[in-house]
C-alpha atoms as a PDB file:
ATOM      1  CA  UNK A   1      30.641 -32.096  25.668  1.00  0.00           C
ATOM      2  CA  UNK A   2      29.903 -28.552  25.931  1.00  0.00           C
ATOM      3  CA  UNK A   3      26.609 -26.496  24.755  1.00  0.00           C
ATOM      4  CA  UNK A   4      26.684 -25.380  20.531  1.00  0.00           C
ATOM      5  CA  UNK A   5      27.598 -22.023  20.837  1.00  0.00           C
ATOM      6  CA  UNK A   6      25.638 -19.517  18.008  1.00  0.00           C
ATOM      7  CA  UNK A   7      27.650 -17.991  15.036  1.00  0.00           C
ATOM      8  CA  UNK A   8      24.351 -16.257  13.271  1.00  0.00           C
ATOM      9  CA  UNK A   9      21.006 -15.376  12.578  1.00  0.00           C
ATOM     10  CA  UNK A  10      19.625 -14.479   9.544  1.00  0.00           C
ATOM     11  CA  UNK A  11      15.942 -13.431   8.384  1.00  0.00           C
ATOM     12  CA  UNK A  12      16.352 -15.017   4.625  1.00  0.00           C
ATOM     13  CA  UNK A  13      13.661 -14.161   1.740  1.00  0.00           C
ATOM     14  CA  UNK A  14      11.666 -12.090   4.228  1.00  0.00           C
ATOM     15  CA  UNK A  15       8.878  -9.692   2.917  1.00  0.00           C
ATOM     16  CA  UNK A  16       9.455  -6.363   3.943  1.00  0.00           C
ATOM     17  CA  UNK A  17       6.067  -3.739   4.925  1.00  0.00           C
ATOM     18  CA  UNK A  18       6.845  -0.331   6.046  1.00  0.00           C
ATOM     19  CA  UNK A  19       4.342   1.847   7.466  1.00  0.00           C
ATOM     20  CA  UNK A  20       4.843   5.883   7.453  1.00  0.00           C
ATOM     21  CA  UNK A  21       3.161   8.731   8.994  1.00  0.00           C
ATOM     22  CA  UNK A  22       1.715  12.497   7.741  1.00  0.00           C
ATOM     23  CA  UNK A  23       1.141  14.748  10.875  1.00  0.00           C
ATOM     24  CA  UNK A  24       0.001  17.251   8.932  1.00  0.00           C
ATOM     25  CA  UNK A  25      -2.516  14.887   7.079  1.00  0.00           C
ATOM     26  CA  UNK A  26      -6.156  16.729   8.022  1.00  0.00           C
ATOM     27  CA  UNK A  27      -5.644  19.806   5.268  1.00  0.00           C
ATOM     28  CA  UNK A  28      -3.978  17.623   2.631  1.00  0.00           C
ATOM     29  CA  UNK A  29      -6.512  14.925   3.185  1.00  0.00           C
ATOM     30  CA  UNK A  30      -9.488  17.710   2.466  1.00  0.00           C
ATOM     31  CA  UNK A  31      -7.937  18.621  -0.931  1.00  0.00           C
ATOM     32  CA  UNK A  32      -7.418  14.905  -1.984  1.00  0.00           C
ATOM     33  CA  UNK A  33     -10.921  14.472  -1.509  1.00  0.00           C
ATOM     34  CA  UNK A  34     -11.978  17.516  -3.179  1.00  0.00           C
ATOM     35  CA  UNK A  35      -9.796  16.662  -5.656  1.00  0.00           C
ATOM     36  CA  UNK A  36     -11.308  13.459  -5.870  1.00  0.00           C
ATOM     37  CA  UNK A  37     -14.797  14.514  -6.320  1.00  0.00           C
ATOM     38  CA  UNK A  38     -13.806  16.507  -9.452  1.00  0.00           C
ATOM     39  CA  UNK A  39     -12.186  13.151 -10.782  1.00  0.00           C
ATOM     40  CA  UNK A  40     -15.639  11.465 -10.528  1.00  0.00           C
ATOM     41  CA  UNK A  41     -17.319  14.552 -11.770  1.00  0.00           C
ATOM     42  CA  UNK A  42     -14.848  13.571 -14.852  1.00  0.00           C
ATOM     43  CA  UNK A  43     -15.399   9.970 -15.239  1.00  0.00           C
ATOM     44  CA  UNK A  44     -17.373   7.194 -13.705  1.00  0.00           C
ATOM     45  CA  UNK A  45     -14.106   5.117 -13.388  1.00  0.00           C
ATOM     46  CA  UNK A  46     -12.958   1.860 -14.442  1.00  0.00           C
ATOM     47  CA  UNK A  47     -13.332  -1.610 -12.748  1.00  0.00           C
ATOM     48  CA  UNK A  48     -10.248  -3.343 -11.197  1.00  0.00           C
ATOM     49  CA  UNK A  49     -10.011  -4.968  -8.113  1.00  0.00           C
ATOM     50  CA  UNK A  50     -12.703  -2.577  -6.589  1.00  0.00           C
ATOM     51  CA  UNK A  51     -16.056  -4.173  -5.823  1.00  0.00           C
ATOM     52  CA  UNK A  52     -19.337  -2.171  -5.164  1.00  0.00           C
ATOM     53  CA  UNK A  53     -16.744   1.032  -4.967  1.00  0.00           C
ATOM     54  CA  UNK A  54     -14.666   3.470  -7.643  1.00  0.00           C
ATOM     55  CA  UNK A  55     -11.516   3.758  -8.977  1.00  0.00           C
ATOM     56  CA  UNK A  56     -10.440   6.319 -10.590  1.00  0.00           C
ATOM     57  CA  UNK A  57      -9.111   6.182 -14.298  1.00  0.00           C
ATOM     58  CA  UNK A  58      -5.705   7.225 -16.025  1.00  0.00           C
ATOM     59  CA  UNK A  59      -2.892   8.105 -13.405  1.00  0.00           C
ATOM     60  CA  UNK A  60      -3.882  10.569 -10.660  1.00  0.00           C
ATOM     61  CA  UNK A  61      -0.173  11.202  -9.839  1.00  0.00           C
ATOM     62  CA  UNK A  62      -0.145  13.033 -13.402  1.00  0.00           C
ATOM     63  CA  UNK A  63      -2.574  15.583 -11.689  1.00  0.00           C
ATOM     64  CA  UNK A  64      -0.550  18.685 -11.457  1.00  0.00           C
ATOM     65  CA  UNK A  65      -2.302  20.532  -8.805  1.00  0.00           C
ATOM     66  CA  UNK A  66      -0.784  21.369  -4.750  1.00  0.00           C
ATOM     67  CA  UNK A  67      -2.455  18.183  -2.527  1.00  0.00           C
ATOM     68  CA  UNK A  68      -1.389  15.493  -5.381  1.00  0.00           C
ATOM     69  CA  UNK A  69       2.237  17.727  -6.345  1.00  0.00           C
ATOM     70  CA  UNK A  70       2.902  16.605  -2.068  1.00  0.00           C
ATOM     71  CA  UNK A  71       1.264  13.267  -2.646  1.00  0.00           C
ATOM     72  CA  UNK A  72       3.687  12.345  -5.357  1.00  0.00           C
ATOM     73  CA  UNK A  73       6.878  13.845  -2.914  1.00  0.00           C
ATOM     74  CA  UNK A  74       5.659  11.641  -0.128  1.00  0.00           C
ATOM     75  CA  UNK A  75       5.598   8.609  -2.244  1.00  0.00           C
ATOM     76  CA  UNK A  76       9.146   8.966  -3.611  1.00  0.00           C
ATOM     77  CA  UNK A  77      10.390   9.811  -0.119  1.00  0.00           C
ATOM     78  CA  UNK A  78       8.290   6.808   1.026  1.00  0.00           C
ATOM     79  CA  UNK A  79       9.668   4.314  -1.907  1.00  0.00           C
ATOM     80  CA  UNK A  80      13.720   5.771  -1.635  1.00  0.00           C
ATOM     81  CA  UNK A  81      13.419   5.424   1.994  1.00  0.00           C
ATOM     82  CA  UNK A  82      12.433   2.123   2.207  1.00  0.00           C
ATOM     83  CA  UNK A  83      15.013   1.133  -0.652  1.00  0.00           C
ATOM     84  CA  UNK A  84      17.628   2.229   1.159  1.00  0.00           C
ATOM     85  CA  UNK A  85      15.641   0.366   4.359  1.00  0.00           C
ATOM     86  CA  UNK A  86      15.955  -3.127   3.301  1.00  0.00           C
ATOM     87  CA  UNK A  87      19.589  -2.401   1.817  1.00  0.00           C
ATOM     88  CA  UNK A  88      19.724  -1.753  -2.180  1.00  0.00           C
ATOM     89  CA  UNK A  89      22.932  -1.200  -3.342  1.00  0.00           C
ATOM     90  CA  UNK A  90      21.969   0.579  -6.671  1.00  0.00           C
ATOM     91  CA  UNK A  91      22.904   3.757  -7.871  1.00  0.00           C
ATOM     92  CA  UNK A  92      19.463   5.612  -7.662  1.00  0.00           C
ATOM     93  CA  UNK A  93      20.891   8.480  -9.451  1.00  0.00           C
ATOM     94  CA  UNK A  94      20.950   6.304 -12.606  1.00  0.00           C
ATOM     95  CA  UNK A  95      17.406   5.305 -11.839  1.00  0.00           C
ATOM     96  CA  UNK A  96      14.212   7.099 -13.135  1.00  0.00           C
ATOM     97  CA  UNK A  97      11.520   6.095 -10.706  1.00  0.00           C
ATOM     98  CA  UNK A  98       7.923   5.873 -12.652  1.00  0.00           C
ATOM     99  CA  UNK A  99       4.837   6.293 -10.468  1.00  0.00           C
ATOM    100  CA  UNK A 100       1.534   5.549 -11.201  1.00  0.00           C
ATOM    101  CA  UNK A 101      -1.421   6.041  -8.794  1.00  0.00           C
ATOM    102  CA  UNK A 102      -5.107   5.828  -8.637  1.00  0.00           C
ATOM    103  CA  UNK A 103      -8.165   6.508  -5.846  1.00  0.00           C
ATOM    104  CA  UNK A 104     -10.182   3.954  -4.383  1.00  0.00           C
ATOM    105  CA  UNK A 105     -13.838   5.093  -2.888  1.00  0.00           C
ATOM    106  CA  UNK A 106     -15.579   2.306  -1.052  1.00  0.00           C
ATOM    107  CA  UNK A 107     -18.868   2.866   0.207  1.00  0.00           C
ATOM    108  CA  UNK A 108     -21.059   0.850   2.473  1.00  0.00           C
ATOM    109  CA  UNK A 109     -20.280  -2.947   1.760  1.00  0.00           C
ATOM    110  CA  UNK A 110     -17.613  -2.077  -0.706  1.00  0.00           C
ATOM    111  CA  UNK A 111     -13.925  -3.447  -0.759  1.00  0.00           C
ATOM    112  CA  UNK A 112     -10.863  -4.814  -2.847  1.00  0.00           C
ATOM    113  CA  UNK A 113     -10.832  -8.248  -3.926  1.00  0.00           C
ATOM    114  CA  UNK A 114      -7.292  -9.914  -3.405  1.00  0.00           C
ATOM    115  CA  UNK A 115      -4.678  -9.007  -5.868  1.00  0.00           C
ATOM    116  CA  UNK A 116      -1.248  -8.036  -6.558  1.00  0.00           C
ATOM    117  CA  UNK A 117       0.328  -5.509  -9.091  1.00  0.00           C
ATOM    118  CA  UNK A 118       2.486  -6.897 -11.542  1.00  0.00           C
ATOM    119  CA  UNK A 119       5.152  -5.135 -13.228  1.00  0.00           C
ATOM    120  CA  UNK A 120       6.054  -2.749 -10.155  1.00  0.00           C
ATOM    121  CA  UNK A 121       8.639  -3.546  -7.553  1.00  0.00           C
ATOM    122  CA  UNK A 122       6.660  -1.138  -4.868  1.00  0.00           C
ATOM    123  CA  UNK A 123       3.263  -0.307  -4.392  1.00  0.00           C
ATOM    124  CA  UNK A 124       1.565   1.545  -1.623  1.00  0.00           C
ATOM    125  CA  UNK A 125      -1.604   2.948  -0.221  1.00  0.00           C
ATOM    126  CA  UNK A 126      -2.371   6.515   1.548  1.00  0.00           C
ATOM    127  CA  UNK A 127      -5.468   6.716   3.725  1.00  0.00           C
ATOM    128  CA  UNK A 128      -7.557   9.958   2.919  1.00  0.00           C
ATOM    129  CA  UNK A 129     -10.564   9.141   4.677  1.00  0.00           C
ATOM    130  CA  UNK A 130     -11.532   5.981   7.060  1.00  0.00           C
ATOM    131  CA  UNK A 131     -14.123   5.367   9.034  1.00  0.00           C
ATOM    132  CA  UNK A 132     -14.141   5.045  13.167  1.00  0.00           C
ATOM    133  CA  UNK A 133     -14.869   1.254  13.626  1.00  0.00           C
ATOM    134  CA  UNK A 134     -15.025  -0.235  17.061  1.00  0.00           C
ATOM    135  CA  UNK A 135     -14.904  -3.525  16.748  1.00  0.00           C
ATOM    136  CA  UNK A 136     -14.851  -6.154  13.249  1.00  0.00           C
ATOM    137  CA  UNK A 137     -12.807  -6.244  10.074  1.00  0.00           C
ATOM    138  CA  UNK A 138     -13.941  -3.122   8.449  1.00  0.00           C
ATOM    139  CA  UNK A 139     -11.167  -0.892   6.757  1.00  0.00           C
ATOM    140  CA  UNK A 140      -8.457  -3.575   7.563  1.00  0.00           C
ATOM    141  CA  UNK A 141      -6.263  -4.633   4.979  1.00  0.00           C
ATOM    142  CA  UNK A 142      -4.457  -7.982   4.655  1.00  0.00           C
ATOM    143  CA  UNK A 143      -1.566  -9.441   3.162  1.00  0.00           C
ATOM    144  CA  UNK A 144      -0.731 -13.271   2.545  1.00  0.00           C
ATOM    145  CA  UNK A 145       2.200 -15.219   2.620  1.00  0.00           C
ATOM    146  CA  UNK A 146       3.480 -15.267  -0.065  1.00  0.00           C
ATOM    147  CA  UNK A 147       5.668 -18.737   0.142  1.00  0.00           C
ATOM    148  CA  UNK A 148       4.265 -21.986  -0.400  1.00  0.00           C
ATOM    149  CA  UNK A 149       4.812 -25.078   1.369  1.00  0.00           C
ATOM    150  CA  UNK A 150       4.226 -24.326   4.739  1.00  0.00           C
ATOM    151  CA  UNK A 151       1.654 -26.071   6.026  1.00  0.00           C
ATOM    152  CA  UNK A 152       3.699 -28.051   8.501  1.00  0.00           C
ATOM    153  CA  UNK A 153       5.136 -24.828  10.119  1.00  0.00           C
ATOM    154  CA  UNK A 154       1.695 -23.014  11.518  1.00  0.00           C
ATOM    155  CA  UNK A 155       1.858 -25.851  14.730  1.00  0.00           C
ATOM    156  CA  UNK A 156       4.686 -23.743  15.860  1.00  0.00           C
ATOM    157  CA  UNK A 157       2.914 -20.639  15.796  1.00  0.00           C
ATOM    158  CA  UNK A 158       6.059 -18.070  15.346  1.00  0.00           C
ATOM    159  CA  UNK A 159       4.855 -14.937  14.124  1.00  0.00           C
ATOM    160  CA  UNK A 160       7.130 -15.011  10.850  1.00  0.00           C
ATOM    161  CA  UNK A 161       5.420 -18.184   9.556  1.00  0.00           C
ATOM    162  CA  UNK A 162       1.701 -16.617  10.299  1.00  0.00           C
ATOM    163  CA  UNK A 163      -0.712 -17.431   7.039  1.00  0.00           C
ATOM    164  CA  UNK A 164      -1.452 -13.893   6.782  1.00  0.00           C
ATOM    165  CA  UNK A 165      -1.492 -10.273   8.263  1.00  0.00           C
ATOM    166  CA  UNK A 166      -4.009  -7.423   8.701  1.00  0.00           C
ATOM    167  CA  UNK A 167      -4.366  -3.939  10.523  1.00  0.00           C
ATOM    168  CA  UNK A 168      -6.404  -0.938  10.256  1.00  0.00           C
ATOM    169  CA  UNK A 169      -4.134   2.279   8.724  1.00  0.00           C
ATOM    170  CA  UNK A 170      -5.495   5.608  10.169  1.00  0.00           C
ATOM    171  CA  UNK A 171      -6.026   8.964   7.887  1.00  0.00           C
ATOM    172  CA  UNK A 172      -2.712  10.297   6.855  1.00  0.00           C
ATOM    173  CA  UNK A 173      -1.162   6.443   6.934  1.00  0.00           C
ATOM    174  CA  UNK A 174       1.213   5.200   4.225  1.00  0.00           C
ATOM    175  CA  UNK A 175       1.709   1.987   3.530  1.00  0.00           C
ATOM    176  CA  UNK A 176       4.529   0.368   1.187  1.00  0.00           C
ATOM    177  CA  UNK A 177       5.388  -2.935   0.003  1.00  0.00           C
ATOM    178  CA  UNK A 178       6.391  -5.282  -2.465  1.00  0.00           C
ATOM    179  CA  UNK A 179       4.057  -5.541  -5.600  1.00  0.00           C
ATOM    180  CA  UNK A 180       4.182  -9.127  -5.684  1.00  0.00           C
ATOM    181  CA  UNK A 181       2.445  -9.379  -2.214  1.00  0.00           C
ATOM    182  CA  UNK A 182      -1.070 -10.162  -2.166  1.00  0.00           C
ATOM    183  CA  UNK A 183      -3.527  -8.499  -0.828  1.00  0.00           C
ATOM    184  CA  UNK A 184      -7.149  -7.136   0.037  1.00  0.00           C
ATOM    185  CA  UNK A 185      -9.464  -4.754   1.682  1.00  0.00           C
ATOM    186  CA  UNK A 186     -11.727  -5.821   3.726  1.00  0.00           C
ATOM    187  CA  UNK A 187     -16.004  -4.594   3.222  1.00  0.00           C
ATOM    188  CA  UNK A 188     -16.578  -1.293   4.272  1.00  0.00           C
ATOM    189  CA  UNK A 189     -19.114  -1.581   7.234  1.00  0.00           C
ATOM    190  CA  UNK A 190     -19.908   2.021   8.014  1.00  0.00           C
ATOM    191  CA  UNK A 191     -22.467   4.385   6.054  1.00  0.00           C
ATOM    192  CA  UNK A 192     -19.176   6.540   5.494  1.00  0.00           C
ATOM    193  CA  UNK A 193     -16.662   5.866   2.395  1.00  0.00           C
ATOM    194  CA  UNK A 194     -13.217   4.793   2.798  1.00  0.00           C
ATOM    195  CA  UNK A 195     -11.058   6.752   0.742  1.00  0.00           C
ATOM    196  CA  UNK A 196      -7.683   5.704  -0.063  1.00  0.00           C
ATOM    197  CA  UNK A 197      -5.215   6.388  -2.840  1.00  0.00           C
ATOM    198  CA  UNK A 198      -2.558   3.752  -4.132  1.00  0.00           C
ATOM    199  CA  UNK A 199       0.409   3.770  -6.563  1.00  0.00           C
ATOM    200  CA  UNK A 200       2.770   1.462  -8.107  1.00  0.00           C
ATOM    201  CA  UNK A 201       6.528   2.246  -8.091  1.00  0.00           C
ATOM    202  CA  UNK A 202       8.726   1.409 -11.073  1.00  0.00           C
ATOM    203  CA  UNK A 203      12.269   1.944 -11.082  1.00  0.00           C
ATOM    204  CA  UNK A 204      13.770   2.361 -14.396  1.00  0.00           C
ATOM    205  CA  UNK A 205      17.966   2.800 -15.872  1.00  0.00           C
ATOM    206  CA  UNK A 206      17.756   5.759 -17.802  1.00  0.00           C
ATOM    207  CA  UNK A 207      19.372   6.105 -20.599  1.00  0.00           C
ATOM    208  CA  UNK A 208      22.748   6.830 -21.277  1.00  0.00           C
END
């Protein structure tokens, strides 16, 4: 009898996480946190899944002024790119895509507490400002599997069946994934605040 020969492979119900890059991040990271000072100046923010840091309040991306005008481009590149990535088949010229953002300051000791964002079908984070770390967890963040059931799996140890996932994003990093993934930041361990700004995307059929 001969060997089963292999027909196909397929990656089903997979989570998709795309990471981009701004090389020109240093001048439009200095005016996001300029900007971002006059936002606290403003308001002494609201309480979400920050802990011991600030978020800010109302939608940043509504912010008409230059550093958040390229913010907001980047983040529809980011989210029509990775539609197109993982193979959507709508018409995105009959879709209104909603954004909604908001800045994160962590100090010493603070971080985000895990959550996800409901109502969205992307959400991301940009890295303003983090802090050189040699060695621990500080400034990661970490997503978990979201599928249940599989326990019995981890003795294999295959990478796509791993409990969870972390890294460290640099300044001028842009993360995007689904808004049903959870995640967290871990405690800032540095005298320096971690800066980031995140957004939910919403795509919406506009009207006819």
């Amino acid at each position: 009898m001969g060997l089963l020969e292999q027909t196909k492979y397929e990656k089903l119900f997979s989570t998709p996480v795309l990471r981009f890059h701004m090389p020109e991040h240093p001048e439009l990271n200095k005016a996001l946190l300029h900007e971002g000072a006059l936002m606290r100046a403003e308001s002494d923010g609201v309480n979400k899944s920050n802990r011991g840091g600030w978020h800010s309040e109302g939608n940043l991306l509504d912010r008409d002024v230059p550093c958040v005008n390229v913010l907001r481009a980047m983040a529809e590149e980011c989210v029509l790119t990775s539609s197109r990535k993982i193979g959507a088949k709508a018409d995105f010229s009959a879709l209104r895509l909603k954004l909604f953002g908001w800045m994160n300051a962590n100090p010493a000791g603070g971080f985000n507490a895990p959550h996800t964002h409901p109502g969205a079908q992307w959400s991301g984070v940009y890295y303003v400002s983090q802090p050189k770390v040699e060695k621990g967890n500080s400034g990661m963040i970490e997503f978990l599997d979201p599928r249940s059931d599989l326990p019995n799996w981890r003795i294999l140890e295959a990478p796509a069946f791993k409990l969870k996932k972390k890294f460290r994003p640099m300044p001028g990093d842009m993360i995007l994934f689904p808004s049903y993934l959870v995640h967290w930041v871990y405690p800032n361990e540095t005298d320096e605040e971690r800066v980031s700004i995140a957004f939910n995307a919403t795509f919406i059929k506009k009207k006819t």
